[in-house]
C-alpha atoms as a PDB file:
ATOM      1  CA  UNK A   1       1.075-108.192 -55.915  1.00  0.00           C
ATOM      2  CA  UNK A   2       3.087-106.682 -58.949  1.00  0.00           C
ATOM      3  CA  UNK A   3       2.858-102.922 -57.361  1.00  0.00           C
ATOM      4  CA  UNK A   4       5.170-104.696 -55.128  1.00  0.00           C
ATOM      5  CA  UNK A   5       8.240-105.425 -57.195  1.00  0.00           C
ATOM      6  CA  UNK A   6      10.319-102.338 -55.961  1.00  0.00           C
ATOM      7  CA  UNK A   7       9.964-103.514 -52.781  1.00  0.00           C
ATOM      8  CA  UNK A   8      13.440-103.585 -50.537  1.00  0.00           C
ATOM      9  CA  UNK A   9      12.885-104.281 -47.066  1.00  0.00           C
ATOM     10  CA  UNK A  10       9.993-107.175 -45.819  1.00  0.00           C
ATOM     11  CA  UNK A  11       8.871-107.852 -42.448  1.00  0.00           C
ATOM     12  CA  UNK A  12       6.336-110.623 -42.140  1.00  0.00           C
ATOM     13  CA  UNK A  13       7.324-111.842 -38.778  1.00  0.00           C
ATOM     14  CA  UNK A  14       4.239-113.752 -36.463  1.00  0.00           C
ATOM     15  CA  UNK A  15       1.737-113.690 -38.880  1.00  0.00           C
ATOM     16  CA  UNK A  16       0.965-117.138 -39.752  1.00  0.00           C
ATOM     17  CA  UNK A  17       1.537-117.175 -43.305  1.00  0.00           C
ATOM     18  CA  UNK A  18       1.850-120.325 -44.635  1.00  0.00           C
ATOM     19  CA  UNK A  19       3.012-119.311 -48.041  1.00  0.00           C
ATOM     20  CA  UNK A  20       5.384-117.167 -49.839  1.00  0.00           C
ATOM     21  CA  UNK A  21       3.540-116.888 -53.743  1.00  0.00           C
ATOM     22  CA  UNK A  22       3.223-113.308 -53.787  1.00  0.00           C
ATOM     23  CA  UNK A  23       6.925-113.080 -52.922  1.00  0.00           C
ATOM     24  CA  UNK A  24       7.811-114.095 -57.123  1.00  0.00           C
ATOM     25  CA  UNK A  25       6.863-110.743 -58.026  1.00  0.00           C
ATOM     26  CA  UNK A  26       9.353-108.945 -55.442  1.00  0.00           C
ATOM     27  CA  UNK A  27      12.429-108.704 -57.449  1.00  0.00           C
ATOM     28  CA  UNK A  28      14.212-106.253 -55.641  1.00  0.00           C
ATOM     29  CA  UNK A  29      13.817-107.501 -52.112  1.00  0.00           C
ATOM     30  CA  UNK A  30      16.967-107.637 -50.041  1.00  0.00           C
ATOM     31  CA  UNK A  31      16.066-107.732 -46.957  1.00  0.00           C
ATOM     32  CA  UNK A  32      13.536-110.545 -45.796  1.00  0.00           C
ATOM     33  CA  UNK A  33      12.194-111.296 -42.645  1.00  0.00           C
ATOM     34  CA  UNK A  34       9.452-114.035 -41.970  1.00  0.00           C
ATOM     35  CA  UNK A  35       9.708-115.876 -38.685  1.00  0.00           C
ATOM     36  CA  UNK A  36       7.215-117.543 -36.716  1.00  0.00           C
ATOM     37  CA  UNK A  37       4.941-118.515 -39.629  1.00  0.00           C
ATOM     38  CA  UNK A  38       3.380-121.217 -40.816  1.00  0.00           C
ATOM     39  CA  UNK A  39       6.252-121.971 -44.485  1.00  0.00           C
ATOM     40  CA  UNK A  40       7.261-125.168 -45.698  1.00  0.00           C
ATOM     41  CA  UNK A  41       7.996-123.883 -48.888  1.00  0.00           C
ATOM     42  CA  UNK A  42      10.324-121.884 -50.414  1.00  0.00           C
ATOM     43  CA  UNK A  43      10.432-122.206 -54.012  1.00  0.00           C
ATOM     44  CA  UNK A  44       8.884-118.457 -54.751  1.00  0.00           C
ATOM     45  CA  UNK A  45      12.070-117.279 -53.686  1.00  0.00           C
ATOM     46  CA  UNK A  46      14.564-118.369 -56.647  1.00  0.00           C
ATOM     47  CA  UNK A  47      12.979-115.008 -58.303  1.00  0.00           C
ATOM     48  CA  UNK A  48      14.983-112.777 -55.608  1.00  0.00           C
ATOM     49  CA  UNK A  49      18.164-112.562 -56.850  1.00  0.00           C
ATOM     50  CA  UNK A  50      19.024-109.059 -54.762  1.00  0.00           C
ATOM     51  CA  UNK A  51      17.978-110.886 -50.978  1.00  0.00           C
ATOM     52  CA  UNK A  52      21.107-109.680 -48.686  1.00  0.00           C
ATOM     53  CA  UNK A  53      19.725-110.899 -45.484  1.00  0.00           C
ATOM     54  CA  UNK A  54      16.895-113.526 -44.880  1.00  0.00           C
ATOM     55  CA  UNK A  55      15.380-114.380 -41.548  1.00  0.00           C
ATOM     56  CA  UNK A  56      12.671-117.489 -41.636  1.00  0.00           C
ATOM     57  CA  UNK A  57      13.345-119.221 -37.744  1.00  0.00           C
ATOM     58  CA  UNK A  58      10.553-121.001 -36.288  1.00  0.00           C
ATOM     59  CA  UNK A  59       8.628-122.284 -39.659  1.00  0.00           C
ATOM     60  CA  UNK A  60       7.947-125.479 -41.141  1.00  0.00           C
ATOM     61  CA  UNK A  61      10.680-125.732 -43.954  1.00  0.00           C
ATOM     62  CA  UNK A  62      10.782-128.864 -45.621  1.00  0.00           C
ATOM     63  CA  UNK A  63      13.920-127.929 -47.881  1.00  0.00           C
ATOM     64  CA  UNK A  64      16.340-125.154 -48.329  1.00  0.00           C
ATOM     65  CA  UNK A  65      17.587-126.061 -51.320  1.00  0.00           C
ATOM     66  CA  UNK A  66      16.148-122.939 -53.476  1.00  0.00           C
ATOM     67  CA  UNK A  67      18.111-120.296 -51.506  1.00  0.00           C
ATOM     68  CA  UNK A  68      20.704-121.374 -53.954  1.00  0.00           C
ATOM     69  CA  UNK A  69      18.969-119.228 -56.560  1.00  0.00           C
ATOM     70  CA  UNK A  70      19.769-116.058 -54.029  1.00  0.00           C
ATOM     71  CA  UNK A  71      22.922-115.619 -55.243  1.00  0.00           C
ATOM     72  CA  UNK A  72      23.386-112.170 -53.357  1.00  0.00           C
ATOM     73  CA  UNK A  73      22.450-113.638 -49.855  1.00  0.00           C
ATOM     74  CA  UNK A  74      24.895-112.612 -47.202  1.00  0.00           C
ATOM     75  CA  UNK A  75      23.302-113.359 -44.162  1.00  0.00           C
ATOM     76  CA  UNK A  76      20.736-116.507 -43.547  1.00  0.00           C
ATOM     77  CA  UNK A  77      18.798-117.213 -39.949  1.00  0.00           C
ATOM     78  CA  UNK A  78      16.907-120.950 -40.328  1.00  0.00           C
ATOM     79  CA  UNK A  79      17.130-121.555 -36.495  1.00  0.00           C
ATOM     80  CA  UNK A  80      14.498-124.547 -35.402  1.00  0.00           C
ATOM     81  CA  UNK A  81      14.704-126.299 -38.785  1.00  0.00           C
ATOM     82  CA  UNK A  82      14.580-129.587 -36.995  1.00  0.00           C
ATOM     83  CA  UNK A  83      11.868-130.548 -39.833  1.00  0.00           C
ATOM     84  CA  UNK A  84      14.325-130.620 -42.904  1.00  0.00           C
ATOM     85  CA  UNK A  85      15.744-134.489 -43.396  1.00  0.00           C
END
């Protein structure tokens, strides 16, 4: 999904997606929701360096250590993250 790099705004909320791959190419993304899906990964997102605001409540997260890479995030919603140890 490289025609997808200028990409700002993402809503991907109830759609069962159970990853986030095609997300790598979306450099310019800063605002990210994904709720109600099916992630337990978030690795692809280390590439989004402009993400503001990120919304991914009600997944299957096993870590949230990569949003450390999203050194512009401002606001974060994890809500029911009762999976992550």
């Amino acid at each position: 999904m490289g025609f997808l790099q200028d990409l700002k705004k993402l809503n991907l909320n109830w759609n069962k997606i159970e990853s986030l791959d095609s997300c790598r190419t979306m450099t310019d993304l800063q605002t990210f929701q994904c709720d109600h899906n099916l992630i337990k990964v978030l690795d692809p997102l280390v590439h989004c360096k402009k993400l503001e605001r990120f919304s991914i409540k009600n997944n299957h997260l096993t870590s949230i250590i990569p949003l450390a890479f999203c050194i512009s995030l401002e606001k974060l919603n994890i809500s029911n993250i009762s999976e992550i140890l």
